[in-house]
Protein backbone atom coordinates (compact mmCIF):
# COMPACT_ATOMS: atom_id res chain seq x y z
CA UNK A 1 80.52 122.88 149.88
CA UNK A 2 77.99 120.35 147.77
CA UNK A 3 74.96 122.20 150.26
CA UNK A 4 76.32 125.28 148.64
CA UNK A 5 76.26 123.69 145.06
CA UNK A 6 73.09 122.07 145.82
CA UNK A 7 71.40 125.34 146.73
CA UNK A 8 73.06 127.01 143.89
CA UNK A 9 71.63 124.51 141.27
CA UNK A 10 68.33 124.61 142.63
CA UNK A 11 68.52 128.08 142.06
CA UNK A 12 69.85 127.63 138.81
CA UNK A 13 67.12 125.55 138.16
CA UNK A 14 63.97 127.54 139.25
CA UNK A 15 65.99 130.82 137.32
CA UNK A 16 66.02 128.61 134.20
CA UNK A 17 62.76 127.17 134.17
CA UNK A 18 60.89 130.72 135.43
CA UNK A 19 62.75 131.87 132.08
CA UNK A 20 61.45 129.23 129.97
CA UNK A 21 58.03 129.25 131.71
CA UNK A 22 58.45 133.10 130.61
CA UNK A 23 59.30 133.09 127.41
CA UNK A 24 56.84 130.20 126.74
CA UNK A 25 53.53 131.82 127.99
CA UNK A 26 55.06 135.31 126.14
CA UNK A 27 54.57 133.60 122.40
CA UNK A 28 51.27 132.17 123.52
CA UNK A 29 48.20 134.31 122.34
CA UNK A 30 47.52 135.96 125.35
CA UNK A 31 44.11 137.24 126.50
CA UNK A 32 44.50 140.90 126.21
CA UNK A 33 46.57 140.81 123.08
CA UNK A 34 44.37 139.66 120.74
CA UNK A 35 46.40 136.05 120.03
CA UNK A 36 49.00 139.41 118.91
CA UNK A 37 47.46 140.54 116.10
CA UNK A 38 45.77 144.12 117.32
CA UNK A 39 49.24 145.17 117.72
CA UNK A 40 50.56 143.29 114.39
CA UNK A 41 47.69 145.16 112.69
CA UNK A 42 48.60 148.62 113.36
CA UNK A 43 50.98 149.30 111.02
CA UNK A 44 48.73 148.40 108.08
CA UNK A 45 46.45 151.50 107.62
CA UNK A 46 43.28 149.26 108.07
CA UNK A 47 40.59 151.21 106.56
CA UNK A 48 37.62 151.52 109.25
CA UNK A 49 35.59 148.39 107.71
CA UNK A 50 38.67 145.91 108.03
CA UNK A 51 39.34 147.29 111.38
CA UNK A 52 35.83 146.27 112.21
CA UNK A 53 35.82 142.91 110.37
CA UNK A 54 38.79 142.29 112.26
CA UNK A 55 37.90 143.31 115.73
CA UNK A 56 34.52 140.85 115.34
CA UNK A 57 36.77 137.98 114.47
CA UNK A 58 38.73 138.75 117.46
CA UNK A 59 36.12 138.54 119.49
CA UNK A 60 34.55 135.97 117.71
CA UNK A 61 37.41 133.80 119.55
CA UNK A 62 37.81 135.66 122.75
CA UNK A 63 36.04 133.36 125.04
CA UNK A 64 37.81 130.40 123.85
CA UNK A 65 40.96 131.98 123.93
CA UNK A 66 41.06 133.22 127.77
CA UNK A 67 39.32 129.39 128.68
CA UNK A 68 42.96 128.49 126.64
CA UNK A 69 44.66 130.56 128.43
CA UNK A 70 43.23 130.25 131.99
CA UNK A 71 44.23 126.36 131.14
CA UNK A 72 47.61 127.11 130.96
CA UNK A 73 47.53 129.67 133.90
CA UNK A 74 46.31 126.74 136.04
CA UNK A 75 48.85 123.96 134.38
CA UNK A 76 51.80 126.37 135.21
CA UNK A 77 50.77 126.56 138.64
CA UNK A 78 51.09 123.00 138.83
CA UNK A 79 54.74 122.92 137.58
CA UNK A 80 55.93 125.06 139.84
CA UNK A 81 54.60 123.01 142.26
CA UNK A 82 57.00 120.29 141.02
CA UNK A 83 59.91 122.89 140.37
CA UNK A 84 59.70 123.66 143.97
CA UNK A 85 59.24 120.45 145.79
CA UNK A 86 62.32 119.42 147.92
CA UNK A 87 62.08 115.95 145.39
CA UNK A 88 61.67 115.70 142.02
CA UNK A 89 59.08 114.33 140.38
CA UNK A 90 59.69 113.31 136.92
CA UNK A 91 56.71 111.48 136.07
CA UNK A 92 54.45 114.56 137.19
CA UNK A 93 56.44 116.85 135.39
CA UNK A 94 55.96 114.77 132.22
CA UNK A 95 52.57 114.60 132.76
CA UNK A 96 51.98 118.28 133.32
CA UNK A 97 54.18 118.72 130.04
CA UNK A 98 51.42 116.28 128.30
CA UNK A 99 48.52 118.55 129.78
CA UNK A 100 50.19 121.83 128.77
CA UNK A 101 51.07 120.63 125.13
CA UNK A 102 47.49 119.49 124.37
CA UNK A 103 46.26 122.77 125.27
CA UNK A 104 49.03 124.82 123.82
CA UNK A 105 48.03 122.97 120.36
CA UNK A 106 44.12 124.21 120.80
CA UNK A 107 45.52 127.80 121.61
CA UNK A 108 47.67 127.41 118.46
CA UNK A 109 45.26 126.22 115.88
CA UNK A 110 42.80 129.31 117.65
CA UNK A 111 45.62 131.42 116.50
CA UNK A 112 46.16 129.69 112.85
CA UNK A 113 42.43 130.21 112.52
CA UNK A 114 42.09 133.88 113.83
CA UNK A 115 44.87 134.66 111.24
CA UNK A 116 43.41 133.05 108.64
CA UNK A 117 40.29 134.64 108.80
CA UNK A 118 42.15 138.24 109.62
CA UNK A 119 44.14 137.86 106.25
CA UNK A 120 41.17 137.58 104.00
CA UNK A 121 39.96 141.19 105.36
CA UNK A 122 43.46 142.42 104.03
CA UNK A 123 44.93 143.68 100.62
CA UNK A 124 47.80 141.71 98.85
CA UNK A 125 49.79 144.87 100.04
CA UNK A 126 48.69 144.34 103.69
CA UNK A 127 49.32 140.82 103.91
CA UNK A 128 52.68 141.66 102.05
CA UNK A 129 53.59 144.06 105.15
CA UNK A 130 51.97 141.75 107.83
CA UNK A 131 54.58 139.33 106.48
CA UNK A 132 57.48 142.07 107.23
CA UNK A 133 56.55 142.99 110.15
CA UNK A 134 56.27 139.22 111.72
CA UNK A 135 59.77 138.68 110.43
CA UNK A 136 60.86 141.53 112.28
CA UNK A 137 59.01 140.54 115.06
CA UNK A 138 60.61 137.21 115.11
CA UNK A 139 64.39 138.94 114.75
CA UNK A 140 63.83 140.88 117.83
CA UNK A 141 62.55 137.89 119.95
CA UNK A 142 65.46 135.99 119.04
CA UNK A 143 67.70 138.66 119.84
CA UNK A 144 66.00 139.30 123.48
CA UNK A 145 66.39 135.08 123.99
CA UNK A 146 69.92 135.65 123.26
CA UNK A 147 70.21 138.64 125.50
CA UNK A 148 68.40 136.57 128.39
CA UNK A 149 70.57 133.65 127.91
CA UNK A 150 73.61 135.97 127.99
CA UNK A 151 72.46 137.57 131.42
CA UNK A 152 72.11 133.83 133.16
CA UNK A 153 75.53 133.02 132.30
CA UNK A 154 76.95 136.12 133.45
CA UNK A 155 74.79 135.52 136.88
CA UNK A 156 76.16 132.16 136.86
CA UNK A 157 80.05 132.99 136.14
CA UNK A 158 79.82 135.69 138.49
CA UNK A 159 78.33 133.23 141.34
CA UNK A 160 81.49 130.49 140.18
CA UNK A 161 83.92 133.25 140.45
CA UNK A 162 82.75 134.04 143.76
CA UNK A 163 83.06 130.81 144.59
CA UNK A 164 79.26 130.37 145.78
């Protein structure tokens, strides 16, 4: 019986943390997203110039942004390294935390700085419905965390009630 709740925790474990590993490189800037914005941009009628202005400050920050990115690509592979070793290693874990936050911080000011230079290409009307739209955004990715959460405790209860 405690193999059985051993195993099942471990699974537990590596479910939870590919989640979270998940979710976290998801509200990254990612490489071929353009740190998010091409697609926040659509809705905005950008006339042909600002659509220009805003594809050179995109790539402007490209290259920096994938070397970000292929960071944390390389620093994930190391955690589940430690997720999947029979023993657990705390003090690597913390360490690859340390390595991952320093470089999540670079990809974030990137981002702060790509957006910053994006919203001076944009009307007060533009900015006004950039605004709405990243509300929305941030609505729906709530509700999809709550819908993920919801699924791992129904895997989990289900499991329990199976007695696994």
């Amino acid at each position: 019986m405690n193999a059985k709740k051993g195993i099942i925790t471990a699974v537990v474990i590596m479910l939870v943390a590919g989640v979270a590993l998940g979710a976290y490189a998801r509200h990254l800037p990612g490489p071929h997203q353009g740190f998010g914005m091409e697609y926040m941009l659509k809705g905005l009628d950008l006339s042909d110039v600002q659509k220009q202005q805003a594809q050179d400050i995109l790539s402007a920050h490209q290259g920096e942004q994938e070397q970000g990115m292929k960071t944390m690509q390389a620093i994930h592979e190391k955690m589940q390294k430690v997720i999947s070793a029979t023993d657990f290693d705390e003090d690597a874990a913390r360490a690859i935390y340390h390595e991952a936050s320093s470089v999540e911080e670079e990809l974030w000011v990137i981002h702060a700085r790509v957006a910053s230079e994006i919203n001076k290409v944009l009307t007060p009307e533009q900015r006004e419905r950039l605004m709405e739209a990243h509300k929305k955004r941030h609505e729906r990715m709530g509700e999809r965390r709550k819908l993920r959460r919801h699924q791992v405790d129904t895997f989990l209860q289900e499991d329990m009630a199976e007695g696994k």
